[in-house]
C-alpha atoms as a PDB file:
ATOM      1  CA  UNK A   1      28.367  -4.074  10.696  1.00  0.00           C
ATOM      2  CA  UNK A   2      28.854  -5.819   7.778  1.00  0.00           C
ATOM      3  CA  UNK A   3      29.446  -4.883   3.962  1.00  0.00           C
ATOM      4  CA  UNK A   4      27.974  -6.980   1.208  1.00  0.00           C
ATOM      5  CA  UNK A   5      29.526  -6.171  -2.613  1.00  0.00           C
ATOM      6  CA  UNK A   6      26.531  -7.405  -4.608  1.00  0.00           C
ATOM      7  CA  UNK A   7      27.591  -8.055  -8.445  1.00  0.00           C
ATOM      8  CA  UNK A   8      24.775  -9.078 -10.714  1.00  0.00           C
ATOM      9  CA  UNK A   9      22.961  -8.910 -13.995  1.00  0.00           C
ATOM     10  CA  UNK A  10      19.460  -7.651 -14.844  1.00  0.00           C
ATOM     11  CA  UNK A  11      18.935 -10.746 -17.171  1.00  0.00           C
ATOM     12  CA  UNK A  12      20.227 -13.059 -14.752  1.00  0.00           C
ATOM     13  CA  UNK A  13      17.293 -15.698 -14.069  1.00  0.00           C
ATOM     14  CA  UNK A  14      18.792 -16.531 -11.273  1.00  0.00           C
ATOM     15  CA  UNK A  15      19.145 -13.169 -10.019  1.00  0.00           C
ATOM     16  CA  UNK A  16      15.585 -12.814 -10.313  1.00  0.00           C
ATOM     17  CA  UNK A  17      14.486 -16.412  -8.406  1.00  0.00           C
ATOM     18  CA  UNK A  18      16.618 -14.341  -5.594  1.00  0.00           C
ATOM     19  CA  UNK A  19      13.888 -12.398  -5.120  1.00  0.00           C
ATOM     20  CA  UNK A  20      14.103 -10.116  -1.829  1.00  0.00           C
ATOM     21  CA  UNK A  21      15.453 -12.438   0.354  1.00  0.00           C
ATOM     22  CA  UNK A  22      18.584 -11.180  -0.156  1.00  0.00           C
ATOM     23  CA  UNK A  23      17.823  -7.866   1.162  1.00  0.00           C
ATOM     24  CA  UNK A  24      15.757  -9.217   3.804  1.00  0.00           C
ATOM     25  CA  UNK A  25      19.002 -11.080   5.121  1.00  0.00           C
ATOM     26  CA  UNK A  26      21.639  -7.520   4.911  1.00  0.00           C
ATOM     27  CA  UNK A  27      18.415  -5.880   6.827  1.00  0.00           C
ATOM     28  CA  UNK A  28      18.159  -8.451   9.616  1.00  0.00           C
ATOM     29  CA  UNK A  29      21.840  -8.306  10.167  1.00  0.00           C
ATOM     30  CA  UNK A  30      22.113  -4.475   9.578  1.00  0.00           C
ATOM     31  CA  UNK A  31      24.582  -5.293   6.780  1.00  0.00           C
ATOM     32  CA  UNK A  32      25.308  -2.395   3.557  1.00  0.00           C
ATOM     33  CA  UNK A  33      24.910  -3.690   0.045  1.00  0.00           C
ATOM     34  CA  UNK A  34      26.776  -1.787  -2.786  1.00  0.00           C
ATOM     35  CA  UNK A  35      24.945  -2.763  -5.709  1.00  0.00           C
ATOM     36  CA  UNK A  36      27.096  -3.802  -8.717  1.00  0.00           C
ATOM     37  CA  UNK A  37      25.502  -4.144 -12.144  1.00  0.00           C
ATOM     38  CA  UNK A  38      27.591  -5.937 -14.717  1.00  0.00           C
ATOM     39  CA  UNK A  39      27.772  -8.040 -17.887  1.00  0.00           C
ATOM     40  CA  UNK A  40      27.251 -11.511 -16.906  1.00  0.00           C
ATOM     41  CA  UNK A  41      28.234 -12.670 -20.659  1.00  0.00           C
ATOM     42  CA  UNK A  42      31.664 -10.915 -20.502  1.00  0.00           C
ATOM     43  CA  UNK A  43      32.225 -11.958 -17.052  1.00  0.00           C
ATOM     44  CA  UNK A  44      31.697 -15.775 -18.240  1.00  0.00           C
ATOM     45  CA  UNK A  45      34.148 -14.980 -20.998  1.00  0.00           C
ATOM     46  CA  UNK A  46      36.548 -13.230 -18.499  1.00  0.00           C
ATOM     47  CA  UNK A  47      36.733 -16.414 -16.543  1.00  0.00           C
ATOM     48  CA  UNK A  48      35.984 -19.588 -17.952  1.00  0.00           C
ATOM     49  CA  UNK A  49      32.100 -19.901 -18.185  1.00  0.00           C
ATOM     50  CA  UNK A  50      29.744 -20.463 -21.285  1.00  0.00           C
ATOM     51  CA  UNK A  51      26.888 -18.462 -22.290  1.00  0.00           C
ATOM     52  CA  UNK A  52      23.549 -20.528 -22.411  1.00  0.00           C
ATOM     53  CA  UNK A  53      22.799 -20.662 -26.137  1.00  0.00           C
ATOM     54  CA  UNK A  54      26.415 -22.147 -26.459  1.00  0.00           C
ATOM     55  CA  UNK A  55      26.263 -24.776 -23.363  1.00  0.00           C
ATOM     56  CA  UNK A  56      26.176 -28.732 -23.793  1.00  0.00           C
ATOM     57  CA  UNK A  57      22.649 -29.954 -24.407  1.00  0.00           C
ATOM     58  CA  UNK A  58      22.851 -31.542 -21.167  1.00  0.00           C
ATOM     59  CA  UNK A  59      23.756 -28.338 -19.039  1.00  0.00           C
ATOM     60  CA  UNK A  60      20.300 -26.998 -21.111  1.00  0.00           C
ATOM     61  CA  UNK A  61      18.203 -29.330 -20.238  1.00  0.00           C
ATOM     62  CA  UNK A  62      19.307 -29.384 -16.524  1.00  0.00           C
ATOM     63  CA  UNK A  63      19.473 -25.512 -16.389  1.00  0.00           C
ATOM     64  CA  UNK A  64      15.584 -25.464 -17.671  1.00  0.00           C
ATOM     65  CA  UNK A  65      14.178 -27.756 -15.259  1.00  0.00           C
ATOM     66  CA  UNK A  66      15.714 -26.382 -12.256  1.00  0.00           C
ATOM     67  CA  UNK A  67      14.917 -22.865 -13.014  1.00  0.00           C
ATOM     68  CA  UNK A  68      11.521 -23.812 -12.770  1.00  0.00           C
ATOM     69  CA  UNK A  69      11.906 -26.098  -9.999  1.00  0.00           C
ATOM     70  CA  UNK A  70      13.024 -22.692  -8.060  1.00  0.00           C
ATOM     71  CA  UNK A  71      10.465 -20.741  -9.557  1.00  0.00           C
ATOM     72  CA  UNK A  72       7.792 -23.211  -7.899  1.00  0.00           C
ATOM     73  CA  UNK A  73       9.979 -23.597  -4.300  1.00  0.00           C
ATOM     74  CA  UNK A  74       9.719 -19.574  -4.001  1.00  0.00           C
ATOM     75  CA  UNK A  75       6.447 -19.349  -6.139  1.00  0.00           C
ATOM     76  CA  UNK A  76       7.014 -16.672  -8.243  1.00  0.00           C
ATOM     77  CA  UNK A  77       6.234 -16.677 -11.606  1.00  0.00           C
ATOM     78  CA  UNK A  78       8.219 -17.504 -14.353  1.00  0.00           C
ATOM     79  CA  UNK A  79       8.554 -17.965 -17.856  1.00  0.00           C
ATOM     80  CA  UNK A  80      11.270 -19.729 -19.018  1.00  0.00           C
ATOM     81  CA  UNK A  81      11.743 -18.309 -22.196  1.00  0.00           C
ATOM     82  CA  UNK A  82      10.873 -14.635 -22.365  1.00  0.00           C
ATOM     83  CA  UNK A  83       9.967 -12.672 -25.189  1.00  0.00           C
ATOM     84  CA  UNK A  84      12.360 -10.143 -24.543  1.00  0.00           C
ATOM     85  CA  UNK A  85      15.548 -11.904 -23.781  1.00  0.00           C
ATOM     86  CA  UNK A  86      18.161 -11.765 -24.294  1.00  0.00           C
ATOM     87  CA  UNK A  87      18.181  -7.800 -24.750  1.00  0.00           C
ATOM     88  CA  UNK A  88      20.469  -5.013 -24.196  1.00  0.00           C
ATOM     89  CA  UNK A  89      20.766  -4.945 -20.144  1.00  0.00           C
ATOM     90  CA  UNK A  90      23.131  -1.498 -20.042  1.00  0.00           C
ATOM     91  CA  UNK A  91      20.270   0.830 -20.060  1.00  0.00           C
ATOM     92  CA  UNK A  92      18.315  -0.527 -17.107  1.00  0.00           C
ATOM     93  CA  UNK A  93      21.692  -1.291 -15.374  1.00  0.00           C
ATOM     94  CA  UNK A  94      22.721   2.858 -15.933  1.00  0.00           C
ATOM     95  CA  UNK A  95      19.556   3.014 -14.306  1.00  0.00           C
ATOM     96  CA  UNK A  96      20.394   1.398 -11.377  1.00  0.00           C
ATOM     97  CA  UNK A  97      23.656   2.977 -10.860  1.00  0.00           C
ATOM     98  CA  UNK A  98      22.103   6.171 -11.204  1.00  0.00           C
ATOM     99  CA  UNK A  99      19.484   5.366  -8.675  1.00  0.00           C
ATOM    100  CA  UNK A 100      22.242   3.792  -6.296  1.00  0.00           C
ATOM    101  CA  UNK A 101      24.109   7.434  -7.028  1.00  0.00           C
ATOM    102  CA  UNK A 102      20.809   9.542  -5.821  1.00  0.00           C
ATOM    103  CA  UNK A 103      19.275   7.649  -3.264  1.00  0.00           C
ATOM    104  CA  UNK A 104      15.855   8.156  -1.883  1.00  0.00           C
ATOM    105  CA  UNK A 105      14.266   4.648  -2.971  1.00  0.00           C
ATOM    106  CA  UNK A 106      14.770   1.217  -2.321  1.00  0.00           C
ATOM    107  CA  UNK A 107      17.107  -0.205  -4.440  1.00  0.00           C
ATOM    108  CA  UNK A 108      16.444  -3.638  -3.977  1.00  0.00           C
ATOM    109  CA  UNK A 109      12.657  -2.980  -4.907  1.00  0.00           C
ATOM    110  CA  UNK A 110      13.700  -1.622  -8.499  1.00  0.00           C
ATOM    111  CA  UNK A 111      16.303  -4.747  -9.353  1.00  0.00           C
ATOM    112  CA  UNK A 112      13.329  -6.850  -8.432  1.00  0.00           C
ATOM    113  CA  UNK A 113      11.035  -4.675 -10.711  1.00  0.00           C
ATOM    114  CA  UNK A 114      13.237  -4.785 -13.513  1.00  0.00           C
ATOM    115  CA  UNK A 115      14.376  -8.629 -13.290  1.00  0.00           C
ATOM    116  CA  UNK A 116      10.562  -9.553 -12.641  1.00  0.00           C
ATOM    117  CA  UNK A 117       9.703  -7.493 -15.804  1.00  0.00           C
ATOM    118  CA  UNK A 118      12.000  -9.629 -18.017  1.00  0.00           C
ATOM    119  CA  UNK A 119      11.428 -13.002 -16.372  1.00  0.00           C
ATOM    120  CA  UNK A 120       7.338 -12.422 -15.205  1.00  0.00           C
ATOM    121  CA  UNK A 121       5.786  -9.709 -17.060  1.00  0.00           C
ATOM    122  CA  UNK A 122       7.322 -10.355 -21.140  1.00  0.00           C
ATOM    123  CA  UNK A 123       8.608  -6.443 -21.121  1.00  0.00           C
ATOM    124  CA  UNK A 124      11.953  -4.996 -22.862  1.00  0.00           C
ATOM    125  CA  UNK A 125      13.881  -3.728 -20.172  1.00  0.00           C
ATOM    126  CA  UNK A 126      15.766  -2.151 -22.975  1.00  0.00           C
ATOM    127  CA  UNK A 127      12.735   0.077 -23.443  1.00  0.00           C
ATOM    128  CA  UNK A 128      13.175   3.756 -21.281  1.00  0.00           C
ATOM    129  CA  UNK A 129       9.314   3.232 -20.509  1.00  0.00           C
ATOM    130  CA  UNK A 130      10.127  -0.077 -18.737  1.00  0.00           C
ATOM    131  CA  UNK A 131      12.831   0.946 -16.929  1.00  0.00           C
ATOM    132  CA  UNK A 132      11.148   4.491 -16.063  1.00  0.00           C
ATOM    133  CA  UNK A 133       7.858   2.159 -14.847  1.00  0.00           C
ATOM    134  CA  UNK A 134      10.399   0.037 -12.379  1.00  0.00           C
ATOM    135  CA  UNK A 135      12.191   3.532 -10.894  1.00  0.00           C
ATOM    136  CA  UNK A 136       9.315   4.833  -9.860  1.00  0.00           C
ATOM    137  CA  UNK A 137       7.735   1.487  -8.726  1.00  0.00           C
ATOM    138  CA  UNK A 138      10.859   1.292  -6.268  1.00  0.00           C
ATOM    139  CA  UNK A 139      10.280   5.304  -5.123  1.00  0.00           C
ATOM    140  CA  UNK A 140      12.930   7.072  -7.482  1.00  0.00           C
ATOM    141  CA  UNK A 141      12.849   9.788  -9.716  1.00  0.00           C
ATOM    142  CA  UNK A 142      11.613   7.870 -13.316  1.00  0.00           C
ATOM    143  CA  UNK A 143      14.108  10.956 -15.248  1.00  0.00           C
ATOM    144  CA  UNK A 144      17.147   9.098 -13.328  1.00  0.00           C
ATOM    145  CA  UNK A 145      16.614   6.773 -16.638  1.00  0.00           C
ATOM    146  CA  UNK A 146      17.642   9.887 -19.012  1.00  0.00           C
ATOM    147  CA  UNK A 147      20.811  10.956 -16.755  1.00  0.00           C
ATOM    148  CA  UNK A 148      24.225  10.109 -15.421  1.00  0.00           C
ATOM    149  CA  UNK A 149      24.848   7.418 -18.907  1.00  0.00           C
ATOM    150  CA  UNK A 150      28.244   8.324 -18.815  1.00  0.00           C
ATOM    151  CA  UNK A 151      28.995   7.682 -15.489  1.00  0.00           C
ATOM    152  CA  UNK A 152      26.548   4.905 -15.700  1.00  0.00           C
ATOM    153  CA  UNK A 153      28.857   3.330 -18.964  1.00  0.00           C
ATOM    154  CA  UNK A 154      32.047   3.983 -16.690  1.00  0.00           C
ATOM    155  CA  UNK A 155      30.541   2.507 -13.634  1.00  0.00           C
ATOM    156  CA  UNK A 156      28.879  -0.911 -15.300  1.00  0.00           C
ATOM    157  CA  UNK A 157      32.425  -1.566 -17.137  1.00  0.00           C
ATOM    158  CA  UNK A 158      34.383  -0.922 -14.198  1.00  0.00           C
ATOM    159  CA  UNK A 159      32.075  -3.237 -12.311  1.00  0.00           C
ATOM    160  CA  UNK A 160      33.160  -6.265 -14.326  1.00  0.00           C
ATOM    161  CA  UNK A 161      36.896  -5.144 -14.000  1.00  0.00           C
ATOM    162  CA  UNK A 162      36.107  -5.389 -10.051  1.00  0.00           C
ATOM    163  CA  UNK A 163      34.276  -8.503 -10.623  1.00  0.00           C
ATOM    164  CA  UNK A 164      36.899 -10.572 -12.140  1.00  0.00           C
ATOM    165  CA  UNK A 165      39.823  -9.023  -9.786  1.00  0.00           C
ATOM    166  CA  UNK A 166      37.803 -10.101  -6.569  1.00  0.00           C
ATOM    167  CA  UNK A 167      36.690 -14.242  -8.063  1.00  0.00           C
ATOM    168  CA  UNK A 168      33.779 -13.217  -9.393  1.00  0.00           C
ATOM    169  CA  UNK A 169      32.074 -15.609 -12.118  1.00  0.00           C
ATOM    170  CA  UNK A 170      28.760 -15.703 -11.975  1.00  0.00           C
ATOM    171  CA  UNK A 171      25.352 -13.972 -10.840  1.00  0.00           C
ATOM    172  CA  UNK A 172      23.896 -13.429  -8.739  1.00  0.00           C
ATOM    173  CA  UNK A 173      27.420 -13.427  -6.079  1.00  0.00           C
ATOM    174  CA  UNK A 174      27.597 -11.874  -2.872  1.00  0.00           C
ATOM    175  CA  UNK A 175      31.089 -10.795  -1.200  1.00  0.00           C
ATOM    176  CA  UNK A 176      30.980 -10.161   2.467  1.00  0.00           C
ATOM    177  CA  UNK A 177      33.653  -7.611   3.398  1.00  0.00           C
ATOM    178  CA  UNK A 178      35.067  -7.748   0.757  1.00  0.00           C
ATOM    179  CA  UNK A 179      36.442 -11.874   1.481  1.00  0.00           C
ATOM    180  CA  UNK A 180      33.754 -14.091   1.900  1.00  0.00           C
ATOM    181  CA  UNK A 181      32.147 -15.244  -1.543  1.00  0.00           C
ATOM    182  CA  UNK A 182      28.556 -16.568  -2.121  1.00  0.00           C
ATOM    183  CA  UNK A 183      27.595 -17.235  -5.709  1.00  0.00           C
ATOM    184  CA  UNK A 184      24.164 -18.147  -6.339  1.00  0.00           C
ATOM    185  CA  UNK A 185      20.856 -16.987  -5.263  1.00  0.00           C
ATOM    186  CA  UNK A 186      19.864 -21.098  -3.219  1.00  0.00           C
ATOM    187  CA  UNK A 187      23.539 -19.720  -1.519  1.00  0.00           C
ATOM    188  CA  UNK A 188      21.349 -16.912   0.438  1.00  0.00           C
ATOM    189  CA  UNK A 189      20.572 -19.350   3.554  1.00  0.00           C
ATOM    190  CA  UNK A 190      24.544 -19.926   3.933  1.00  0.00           C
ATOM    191  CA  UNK A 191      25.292 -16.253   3.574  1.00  0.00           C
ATOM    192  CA  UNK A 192      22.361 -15.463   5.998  1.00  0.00           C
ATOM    193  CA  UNK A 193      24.223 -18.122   8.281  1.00  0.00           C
ATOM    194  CA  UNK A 194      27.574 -16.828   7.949  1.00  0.00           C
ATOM    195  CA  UNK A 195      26.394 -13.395   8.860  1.00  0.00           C
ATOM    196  CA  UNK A 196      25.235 -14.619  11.639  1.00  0.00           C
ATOM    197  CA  UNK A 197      28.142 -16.187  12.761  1.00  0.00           C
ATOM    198  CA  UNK A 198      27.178 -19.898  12.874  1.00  0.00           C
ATOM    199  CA  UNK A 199      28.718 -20.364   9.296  1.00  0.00           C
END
């Protein structure tokens, strides 16, 4: 059965056009998904990437029409610039470690919950009601948002240490076993192929 080492960021557009078909793939193969919060702007400074705001006007331009070219291919809704965004993502990623950490939800549910808030709803995931609103959403204990910060700090830092030591640049990126790399969520089809064994 196959591993999947799942590094992303709860701001990530991109991340959130993924949707659930990324879990629907790891459950139709029977595959385990570690879920690995990080900085996405340190991890572009750790390895060669450019934040948005500081990107050539053309890379801009192109980045805004294709997110909501994929917003219309998977029709979910999407605005492209957010009220609340950027913002601070550590609290809602604590959250997620600390969720990952207890268990008894779906994780995959709350990522969605708290990317869709950002990138559908205009909420601060910053905000402990937000984040509290997406736990329970996904079937998790809404206090998880109020425990575990140091271990949550720890964990989200040590993610991007991981990140960068296994070719990690970007989000959302998918490592199969700890070898095979996908980076990106239109990459979902070729990692849904590989784990089936035709790719």
């Amino acid at each position: 059965m196959a591993h999947i080492d799942y590094y992303f960021a709860t701001l990530s557009p991109y991340t959130y056009l993924a949707g659930t078909r990324f879990e629907e793939v790891a459950a139709k193969h029977g595959a385990t998904i570690t879920y690995k919060p990080l900085d996405v702007i340190a991890l572009f400074g750790r390895t060669g990437g450019t934040p948005p705001k500081d990107r050539h006007i053309n890379r801009i331009e192109y980045r805004a029409q294709e997110l909501v070219r994929q917003a219309k291919k998977y029709d979910m809704p999407f605005n492209l610039k957010p009220a609340h965004w950027p913002t601070n993502a550590a609290p809602s990623s604590y959250a997620i470690i600390a969720a990952q950490n207890a268990g008894g939800g779906d994780l995959g549910k709350l990522v969605h919950a708290i990317l869709r808030a950002v990138w559908s709803e205009e909420k601060d995931i910053a905000e402990d009601a937000v984040i509290k609103a997406a736990l329970t959403e996904a079937g998790f204990d809404p206090a998880l948002s109020d425990s575990g910060l140091l271990t949550g700090a720890e964990t989200y830092a040590a993610n991007l240490e991981e990140a960068v030591d296994k070719g990690v640049f970007g989000a959302p990126f998918y490592i199969v076993d700890g070898d095979q790399r996908f980076w990106g969520q239109d990459k979902i089809e070729d990692l849904d192929a590989h784990l089936s064994g035709t790719l």
